[in-house]
Protein backbone atom coordinates (compact mmCIF):
# COMPACT_ATOMS: atom_id res chain seq x y z
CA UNK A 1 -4.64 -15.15 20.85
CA UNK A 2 -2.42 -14.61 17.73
CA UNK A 3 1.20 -13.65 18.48
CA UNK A 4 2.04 -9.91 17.70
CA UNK A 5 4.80 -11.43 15.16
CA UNK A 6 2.03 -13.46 13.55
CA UNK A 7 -0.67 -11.09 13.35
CA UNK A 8 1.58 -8.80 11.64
CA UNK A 9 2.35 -11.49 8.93
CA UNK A 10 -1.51 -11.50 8.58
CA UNK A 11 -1.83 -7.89 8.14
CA UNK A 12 1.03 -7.87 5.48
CA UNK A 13 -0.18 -10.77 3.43
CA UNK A 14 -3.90 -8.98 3.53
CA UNK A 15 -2.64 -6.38 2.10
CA UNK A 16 0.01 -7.15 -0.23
CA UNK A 17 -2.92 -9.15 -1.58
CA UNK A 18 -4.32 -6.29 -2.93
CA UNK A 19 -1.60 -4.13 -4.35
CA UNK A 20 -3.33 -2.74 -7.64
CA UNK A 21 -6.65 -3.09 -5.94
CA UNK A 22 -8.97 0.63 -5.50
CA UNK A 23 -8.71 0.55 -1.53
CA UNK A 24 -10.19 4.22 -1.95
CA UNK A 25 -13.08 5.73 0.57
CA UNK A 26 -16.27 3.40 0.28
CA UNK A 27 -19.02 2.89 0.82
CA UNK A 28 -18.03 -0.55 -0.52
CA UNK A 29 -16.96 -3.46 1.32
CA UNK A 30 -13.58 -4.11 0.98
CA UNK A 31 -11.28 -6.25 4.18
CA UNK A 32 -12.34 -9.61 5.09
CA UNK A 33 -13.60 -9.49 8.48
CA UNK A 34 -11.44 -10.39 11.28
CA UNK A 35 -12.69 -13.89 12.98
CA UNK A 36 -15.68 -12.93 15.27
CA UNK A 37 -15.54 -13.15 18.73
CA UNK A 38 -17.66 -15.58 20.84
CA UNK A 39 -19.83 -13.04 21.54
CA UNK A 40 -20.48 -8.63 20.95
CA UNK A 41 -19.07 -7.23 24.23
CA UNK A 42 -22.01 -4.79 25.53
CA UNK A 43 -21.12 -2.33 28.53
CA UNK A 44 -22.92 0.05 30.83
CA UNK A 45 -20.18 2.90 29.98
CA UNK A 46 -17.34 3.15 27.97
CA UNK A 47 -14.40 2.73 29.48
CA UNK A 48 -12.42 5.41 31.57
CA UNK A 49 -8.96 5.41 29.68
CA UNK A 50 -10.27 6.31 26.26
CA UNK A 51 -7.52 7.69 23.81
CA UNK A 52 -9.97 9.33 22.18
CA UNK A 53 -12.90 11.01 23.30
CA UNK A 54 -15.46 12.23 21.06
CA UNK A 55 -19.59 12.08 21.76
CA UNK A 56 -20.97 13.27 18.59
CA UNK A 57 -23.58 11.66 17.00
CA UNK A 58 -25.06 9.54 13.60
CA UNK A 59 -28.49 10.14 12.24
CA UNK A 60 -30.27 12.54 14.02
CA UNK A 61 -29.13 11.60 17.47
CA UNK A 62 -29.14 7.75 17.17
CA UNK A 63 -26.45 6.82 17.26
CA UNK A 64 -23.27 7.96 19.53
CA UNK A 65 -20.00 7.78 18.83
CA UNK A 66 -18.26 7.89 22.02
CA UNK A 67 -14.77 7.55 21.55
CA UNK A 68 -11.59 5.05 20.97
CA UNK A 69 -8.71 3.24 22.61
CA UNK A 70 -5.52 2.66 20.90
CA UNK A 71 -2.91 0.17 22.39
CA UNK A 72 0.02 0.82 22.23
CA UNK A 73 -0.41 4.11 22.14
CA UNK A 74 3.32 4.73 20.59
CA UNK A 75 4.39 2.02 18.32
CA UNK A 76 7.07 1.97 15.40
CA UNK A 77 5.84 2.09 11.91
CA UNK A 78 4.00 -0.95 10.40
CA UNK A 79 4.23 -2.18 13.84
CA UNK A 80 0.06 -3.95 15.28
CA UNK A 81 -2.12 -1.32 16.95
CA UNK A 82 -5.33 -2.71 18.50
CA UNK A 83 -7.99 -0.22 18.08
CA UNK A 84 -11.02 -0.36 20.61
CA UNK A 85 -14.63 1.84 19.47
CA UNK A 86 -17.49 2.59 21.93
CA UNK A 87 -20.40 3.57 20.42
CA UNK A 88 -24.35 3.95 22.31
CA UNK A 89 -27.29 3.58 20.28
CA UNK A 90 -29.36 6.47 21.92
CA UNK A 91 -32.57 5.31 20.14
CA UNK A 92 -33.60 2.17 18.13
CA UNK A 93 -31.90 2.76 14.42
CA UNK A 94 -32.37 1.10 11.23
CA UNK A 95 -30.77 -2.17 10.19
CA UNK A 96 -29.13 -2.89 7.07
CA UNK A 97 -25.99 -0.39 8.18
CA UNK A 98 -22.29 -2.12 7.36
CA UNK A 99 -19.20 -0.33 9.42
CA UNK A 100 -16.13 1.24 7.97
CA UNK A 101 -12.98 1.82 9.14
CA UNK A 102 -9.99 3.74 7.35
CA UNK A 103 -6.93 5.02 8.22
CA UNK A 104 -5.79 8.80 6.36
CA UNK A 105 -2.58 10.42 5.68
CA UNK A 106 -3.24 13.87 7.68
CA UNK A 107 -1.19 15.95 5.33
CA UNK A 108 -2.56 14.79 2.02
CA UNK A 109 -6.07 12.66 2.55
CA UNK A 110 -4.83 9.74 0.92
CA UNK A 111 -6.29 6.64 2.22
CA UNK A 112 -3.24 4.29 3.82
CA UNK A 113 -5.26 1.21 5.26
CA UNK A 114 -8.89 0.55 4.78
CA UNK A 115 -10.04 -1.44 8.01
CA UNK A 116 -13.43 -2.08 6.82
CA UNK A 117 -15.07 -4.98 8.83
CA UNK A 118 -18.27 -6.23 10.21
CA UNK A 119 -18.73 -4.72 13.72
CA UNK A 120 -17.56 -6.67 16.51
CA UNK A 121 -16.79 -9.18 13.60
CA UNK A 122 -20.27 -9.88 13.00
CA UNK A 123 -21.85 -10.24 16.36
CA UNK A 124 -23.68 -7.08 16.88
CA UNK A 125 -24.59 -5.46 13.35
CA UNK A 126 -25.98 -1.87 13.32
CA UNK A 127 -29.65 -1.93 14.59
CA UNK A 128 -28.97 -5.20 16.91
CA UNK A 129 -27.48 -3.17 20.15
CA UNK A 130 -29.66 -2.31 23.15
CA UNK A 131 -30.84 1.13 23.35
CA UNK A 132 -28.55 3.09 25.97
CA UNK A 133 -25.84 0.36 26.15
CA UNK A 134 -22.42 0.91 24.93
CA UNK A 135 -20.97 -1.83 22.58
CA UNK A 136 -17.53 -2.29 21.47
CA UNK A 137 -15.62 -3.08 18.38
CA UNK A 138 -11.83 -4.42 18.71
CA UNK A 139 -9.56 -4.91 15.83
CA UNK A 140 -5.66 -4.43 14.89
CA UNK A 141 -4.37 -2.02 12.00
CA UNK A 142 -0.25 -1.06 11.19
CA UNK A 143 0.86 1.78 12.67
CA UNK A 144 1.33 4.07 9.44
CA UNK A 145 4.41 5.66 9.29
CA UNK A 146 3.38 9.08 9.15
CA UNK A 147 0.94 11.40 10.83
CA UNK A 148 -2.71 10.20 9.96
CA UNK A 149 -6.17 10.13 11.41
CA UNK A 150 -8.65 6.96 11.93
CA UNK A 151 -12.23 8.14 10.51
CA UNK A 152 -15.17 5.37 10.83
CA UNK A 153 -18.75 5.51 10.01
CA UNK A 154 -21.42 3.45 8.55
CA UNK A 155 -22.63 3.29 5.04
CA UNK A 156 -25.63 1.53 3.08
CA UNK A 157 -25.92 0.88 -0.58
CA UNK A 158 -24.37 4.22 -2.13
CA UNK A 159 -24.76 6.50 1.16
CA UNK A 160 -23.43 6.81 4.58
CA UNK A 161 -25.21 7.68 7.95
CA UNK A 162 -25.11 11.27 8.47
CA UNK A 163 -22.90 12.66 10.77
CA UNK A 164 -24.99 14.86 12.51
CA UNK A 165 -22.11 17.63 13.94
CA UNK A 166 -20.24 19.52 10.93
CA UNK A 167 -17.23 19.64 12.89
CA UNK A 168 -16.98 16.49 13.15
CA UNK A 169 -16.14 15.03 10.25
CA UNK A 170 -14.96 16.66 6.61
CA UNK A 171 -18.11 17.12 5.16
CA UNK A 172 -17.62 13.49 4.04
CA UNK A 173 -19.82 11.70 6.63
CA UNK A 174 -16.51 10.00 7.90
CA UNK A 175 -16.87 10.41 11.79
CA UNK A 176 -13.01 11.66 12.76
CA UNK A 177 -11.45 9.55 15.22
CA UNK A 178 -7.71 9.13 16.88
CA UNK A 179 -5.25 10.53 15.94
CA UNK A 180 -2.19 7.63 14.85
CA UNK A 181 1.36 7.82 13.99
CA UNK A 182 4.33 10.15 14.74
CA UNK A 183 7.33 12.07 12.76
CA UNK A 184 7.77 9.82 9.17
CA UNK A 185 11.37 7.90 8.53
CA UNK A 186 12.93 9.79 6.54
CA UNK A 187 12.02 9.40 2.71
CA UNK A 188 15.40 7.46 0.98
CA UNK A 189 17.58 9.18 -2.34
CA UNK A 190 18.95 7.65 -5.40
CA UNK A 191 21.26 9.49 -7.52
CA UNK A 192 20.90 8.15 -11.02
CA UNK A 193 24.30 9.14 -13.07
CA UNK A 194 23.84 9.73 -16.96
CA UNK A 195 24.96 6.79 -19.39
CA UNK A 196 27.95 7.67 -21.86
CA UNK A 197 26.66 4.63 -23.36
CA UNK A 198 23.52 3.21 -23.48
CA UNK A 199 23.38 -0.11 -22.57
CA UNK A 200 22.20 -3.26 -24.69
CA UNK A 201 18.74 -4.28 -23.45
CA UNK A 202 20.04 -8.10 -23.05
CA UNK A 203 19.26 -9.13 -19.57
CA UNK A 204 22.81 -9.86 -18.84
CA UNK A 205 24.03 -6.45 -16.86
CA UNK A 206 27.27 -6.75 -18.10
CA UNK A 207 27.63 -3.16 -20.17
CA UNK A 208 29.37 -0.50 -18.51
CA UNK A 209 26.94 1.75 -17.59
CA UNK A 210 25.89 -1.03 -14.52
CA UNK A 211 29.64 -1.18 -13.40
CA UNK A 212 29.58 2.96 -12.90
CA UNK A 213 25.83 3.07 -11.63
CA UNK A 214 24.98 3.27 -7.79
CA UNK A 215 23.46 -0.01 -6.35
CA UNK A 216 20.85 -0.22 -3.67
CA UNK A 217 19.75 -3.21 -2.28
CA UNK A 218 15.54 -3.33 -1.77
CA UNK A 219 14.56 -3.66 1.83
CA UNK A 220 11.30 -5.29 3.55
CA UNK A 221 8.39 -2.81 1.95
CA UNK A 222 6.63 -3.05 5.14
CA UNK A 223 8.78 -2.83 7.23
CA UNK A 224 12.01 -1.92 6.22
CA UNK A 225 13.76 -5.18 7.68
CA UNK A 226 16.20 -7.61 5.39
CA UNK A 227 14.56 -9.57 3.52
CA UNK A 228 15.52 -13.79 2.79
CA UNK A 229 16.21 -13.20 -1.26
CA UNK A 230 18.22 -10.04 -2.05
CA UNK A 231 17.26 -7.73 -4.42
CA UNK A 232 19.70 -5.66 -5.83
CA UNK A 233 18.86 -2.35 -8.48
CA UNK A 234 20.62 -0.01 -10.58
CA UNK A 235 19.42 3.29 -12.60
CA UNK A 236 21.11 5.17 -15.40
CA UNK A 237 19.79 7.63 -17.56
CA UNK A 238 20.27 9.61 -21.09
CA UNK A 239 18.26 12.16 -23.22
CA UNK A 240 15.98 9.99 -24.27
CA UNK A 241 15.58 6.78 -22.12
CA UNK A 242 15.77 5.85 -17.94
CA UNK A 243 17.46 2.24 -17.86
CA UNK A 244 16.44 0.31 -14.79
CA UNK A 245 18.76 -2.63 -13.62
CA UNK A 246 17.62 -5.76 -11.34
CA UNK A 247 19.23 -8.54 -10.38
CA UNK A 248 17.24 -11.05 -8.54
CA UNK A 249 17.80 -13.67 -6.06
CA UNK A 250 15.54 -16.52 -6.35
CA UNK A 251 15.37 -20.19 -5.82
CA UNK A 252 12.30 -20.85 -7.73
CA UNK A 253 11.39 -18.69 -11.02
CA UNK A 254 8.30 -19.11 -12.27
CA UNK A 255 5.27 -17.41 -13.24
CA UNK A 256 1.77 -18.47 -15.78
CA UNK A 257 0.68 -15.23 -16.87
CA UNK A 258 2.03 -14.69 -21.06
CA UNK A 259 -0.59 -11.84 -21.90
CA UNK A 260 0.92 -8.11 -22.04
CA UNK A 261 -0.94 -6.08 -19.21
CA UNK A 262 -1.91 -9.39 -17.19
CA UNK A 263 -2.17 -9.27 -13.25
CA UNK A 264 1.08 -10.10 -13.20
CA UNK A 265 1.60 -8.27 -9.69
CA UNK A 266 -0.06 -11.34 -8.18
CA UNK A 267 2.58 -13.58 -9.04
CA UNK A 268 6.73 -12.76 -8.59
CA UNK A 269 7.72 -9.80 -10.55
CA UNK A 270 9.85 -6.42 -10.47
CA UNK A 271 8.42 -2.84 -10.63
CA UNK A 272 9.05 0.74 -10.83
CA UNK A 273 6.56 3.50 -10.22
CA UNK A 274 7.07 7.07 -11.41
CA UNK A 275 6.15 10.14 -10.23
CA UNK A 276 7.86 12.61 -12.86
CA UNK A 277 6.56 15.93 -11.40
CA UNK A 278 6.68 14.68 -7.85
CA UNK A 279 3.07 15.62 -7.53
CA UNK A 280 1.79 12.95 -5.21
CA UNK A 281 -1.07 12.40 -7.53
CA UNK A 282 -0.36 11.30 -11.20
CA UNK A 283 2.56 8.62 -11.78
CA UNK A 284 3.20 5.01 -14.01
CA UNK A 285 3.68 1.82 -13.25
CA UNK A 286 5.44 -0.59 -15.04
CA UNK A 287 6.35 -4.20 -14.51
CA UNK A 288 8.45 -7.22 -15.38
CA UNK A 289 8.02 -10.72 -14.56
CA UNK A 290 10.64 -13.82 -15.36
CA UNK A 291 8.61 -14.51 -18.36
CA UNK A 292 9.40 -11.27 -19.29
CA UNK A 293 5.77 -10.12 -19.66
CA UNK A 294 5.03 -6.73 -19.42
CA UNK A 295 2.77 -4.36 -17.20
CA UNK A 296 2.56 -0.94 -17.56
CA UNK A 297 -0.08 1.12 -16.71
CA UNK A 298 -1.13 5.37 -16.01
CA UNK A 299 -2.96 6.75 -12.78
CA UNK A 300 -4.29 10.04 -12.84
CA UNK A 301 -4.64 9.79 -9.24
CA UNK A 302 -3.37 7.35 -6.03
CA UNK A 303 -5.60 4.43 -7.01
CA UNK A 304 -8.03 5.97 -9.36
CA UNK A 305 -8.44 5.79 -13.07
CA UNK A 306 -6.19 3.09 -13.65
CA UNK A 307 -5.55 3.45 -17.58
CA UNK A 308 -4.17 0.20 -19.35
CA UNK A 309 -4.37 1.40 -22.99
CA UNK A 310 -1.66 3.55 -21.96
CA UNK A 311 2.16 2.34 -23.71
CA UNK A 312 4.71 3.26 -22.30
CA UNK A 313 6.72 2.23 -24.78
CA UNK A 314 9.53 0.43 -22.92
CA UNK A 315 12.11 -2.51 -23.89
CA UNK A 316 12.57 -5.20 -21.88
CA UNK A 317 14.95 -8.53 -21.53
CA UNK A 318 15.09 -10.95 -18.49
CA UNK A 319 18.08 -13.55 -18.17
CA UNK A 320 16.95 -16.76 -15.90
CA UNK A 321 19.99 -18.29 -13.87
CA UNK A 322 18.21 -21.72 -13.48
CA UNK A 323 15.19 -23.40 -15.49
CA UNK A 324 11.70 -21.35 -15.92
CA UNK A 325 8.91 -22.97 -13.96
CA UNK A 326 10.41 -25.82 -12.46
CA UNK A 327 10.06 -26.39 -8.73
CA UNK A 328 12.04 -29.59 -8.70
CA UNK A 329 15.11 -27.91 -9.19
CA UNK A 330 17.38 -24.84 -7.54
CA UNK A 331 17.57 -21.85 -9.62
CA UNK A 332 19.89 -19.14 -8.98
CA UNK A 333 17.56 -16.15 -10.08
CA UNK A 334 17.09 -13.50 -13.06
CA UNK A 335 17.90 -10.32 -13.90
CA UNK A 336 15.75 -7.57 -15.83
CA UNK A 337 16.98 -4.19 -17.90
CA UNK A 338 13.92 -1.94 -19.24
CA UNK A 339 14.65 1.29 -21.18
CA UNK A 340 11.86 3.59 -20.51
CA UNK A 341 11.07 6.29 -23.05
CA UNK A 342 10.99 9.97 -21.44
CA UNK A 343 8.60 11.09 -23.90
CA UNK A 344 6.15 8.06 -22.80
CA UNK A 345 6.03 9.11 -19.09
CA UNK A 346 2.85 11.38 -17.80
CA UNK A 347 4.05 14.94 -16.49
CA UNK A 348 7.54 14.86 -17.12
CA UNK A 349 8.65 18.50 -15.96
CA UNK A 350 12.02 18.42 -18.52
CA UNK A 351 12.74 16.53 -21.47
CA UNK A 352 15.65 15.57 -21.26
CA UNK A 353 15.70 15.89 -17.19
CA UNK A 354 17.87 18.45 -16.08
CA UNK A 355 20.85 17.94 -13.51
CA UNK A 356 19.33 18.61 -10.28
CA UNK A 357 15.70 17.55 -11.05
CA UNK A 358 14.17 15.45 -8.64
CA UNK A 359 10.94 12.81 -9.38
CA UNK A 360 9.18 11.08 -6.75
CA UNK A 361 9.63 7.04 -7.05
CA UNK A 362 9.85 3.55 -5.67
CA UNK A 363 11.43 0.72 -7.26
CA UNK A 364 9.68 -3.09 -5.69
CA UNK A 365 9.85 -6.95 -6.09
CA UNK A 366 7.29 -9.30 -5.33
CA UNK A 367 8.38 -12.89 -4.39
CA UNK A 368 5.95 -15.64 -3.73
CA UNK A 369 8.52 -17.87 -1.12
CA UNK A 370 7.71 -21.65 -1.66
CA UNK A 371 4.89 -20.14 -4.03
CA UNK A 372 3.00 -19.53 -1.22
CA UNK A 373 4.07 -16.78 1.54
CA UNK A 374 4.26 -13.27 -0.32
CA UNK A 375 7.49 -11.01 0.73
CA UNK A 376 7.21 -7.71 -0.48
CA UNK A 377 10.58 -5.79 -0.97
CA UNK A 378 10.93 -2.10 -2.01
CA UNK A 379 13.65 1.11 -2.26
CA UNK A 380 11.55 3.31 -0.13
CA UNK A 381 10.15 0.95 2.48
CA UNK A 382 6.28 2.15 3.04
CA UNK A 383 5.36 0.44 5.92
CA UNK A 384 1.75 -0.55 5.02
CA UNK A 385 0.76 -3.36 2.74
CA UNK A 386 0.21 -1.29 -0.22
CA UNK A 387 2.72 -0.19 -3.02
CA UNK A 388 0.47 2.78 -4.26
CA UNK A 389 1.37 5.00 -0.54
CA UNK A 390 2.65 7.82 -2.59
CA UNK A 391 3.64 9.70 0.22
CA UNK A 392 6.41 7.34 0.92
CA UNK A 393 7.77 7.43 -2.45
CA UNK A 394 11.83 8.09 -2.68
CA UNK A 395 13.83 10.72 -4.51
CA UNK A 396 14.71 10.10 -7.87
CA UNK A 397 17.48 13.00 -8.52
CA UNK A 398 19.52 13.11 -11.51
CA UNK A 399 23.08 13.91 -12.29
């Protein structure tokens, strides 16, 4: 059995993996299954310590849904939580069914891990189990850091299998299970000062506006720890523009990708994401790598409509400490200033901000250790593998 330490590093890699992958609501397979056991644990009755109790039923009366057992039952954020689902098939029910899994912010809906797997990884599909046994499904998700609710189901082709109770699920056919999560960490501020002078988009940080502007140093995005190559970041702003300042520590710079608007989130690069009106819905993200190759990109909504003919319009320079692309040597690391346009940005509320306006953001690295072991860093640490959880965005608030 995996260490909790280790299965964690799984769970991070997983889903780092995907950062500017749609993880919305299927029905679409999306996790790799967790390795199957030997064999599908069946059971006479579910077990007596249930977390969650529920009973209601799939299609027609089929299939029963009777409840889930979460272990730890407390745990800190991003921290493993084995989940453990009892379900009875009443009556024989069709095959061909595929189980979901995902994990909801309660306040807002917004998916925050999608645990979709093969039941009992594999072993006991929909429309294998013994009529009136119980079987089980085990498998491990983050604790999220906020409030949020575990909803599971089974879907086919474009549909899912009717819930059959109204109450018990969101008229979505997504049976509701446990509850997960406690009161959120508190969501982190920058104060970004305006420029007297704006600074000369050079790479080398050396204009004045970086000596008066507030550093922050990015923390472990899943889990808020120190990471092994600091990150350091700086914001200033003036009517027209948001400069944003990196300086990065990094033995090895490199990257492949030369095309504007490349996946170049799969290989080591800095980001910022922007929420202007703070909505929690529409927001840009926009990229640097050491190459200095460019991604920038709109979302009308967390995941969804992805729009890369949008410009932002930004300037960019990167300064390497050490030689591009060469893993013989040591390199020291490289820095990055963009200028971002105002006028570019979706749903900016005032143009120029005003003092006292506040935007929703989160400012990220992602560094690819001895090219091979991802380490995710961000300003707002999130505490689940993926750097679109709006809901733990920071404060952007101007001077």
């Amino acid at each position: 059995m995996r260490s909790a330490s280790r299965l964690l590093t799984l769970l991070t890699l997983t889903l780092l993996a995907t950062a500017c992958r749609d993880e919305q609501a299927g029905p679409k397979p999306r996790a790799k299954a967790l390795p199957p056991p030997a064999q599908a644990r069946v059971l006479d009755a579910a077990p007596a310590d249930l977390t969650y109790r529920s009973g209601a039923t799939f299609g027609g009366g089929a299939v029963r849904y009777l409840g889930t057992r979460v272990s730890p039952p407390v745990a800190a954020p991003g921290q493993p939580v084995k989940l453990e689902h009892y379900f009875q098939a009443v009556s024989e029910v069709p095959r061909g069914w595929q189980f979901f899994v995902h994990v909801v912010d309660a306040a807002s809906g917004q998916m925050v891990v999608n645990a979709d797997h093969d039941f009992a990884g594999g072993a006991a599909p929909l429309g294998s189990w013994p009529v009136g046994q119980v079987v089980e499904d085990v498998h491990t998700v983050p604790m999220p850091p906020a409030p949020a609710r575990v909803l599971l189901g089974f879907w086919r082709g474009d549909e899912r299998l009717a819930v059959d109770d109204p109450k018990a699920h969101g008229g979505d056919n997504r049976m509701l299970g446990p509850q997960l999560g406690g009161a959120a960490p508190s969501l982190p501020e920058y104060t970004v000062r305006r420029a007297a002078k704006a600074p000369v988009i050079d790479g080398e940080l050396d204009d004045a506006v970086w000596k008066d502007a507030a550093p922050v140093v990015l923390r472990g995005s899943f889990d808020g720890r120190q990471p092994s190559l600091r990150t350091e970041a700086r914001l200033a702003y003036d009517d027209q523009n948001l400069y944003v300042a990196f300086d990065v520590e990094d033995p090895d710079v490199w990257g492949t990708l030369r095309e504007r608007d490349a996946p170049i989130y799969e290989q080591e690069v800095v980001e910022i994401f922007l929420d202007a009106n703070a909505d929690g819905r529409t927001y840009n993200e926009l990229q640097v790598s050491p190459h200095n190759v460019n991604f920038d990109a709109y979302f009308p909504a967390r995941r969804q409509g992805m729009d890369l003919s949008w410009d932002s319009g930004m300037q960019t320079a990167v300064k390497v400490r050490g030689t591009l692309d060469n893993p013989e040597d040591r390199d020291e690391g490289w820095r990055v200033e963009m200028r971002i346009p105002f006028e570019r940005l979706a749903e900016v509320p005032n143009r120029p901000p005003k003092k006292g306006d506040r935007w929703r953001f989160n400012l990220y690295r992602l560094e690819h250790v001895k090219r091979q072991q991802v380490e995710g860093q961000s300003f707002s640490p999130l505490f689940v593998g993926d750097f679109h959880a709006l809901p733990r965005f920071g404060w952007l608030v101007f001077e």
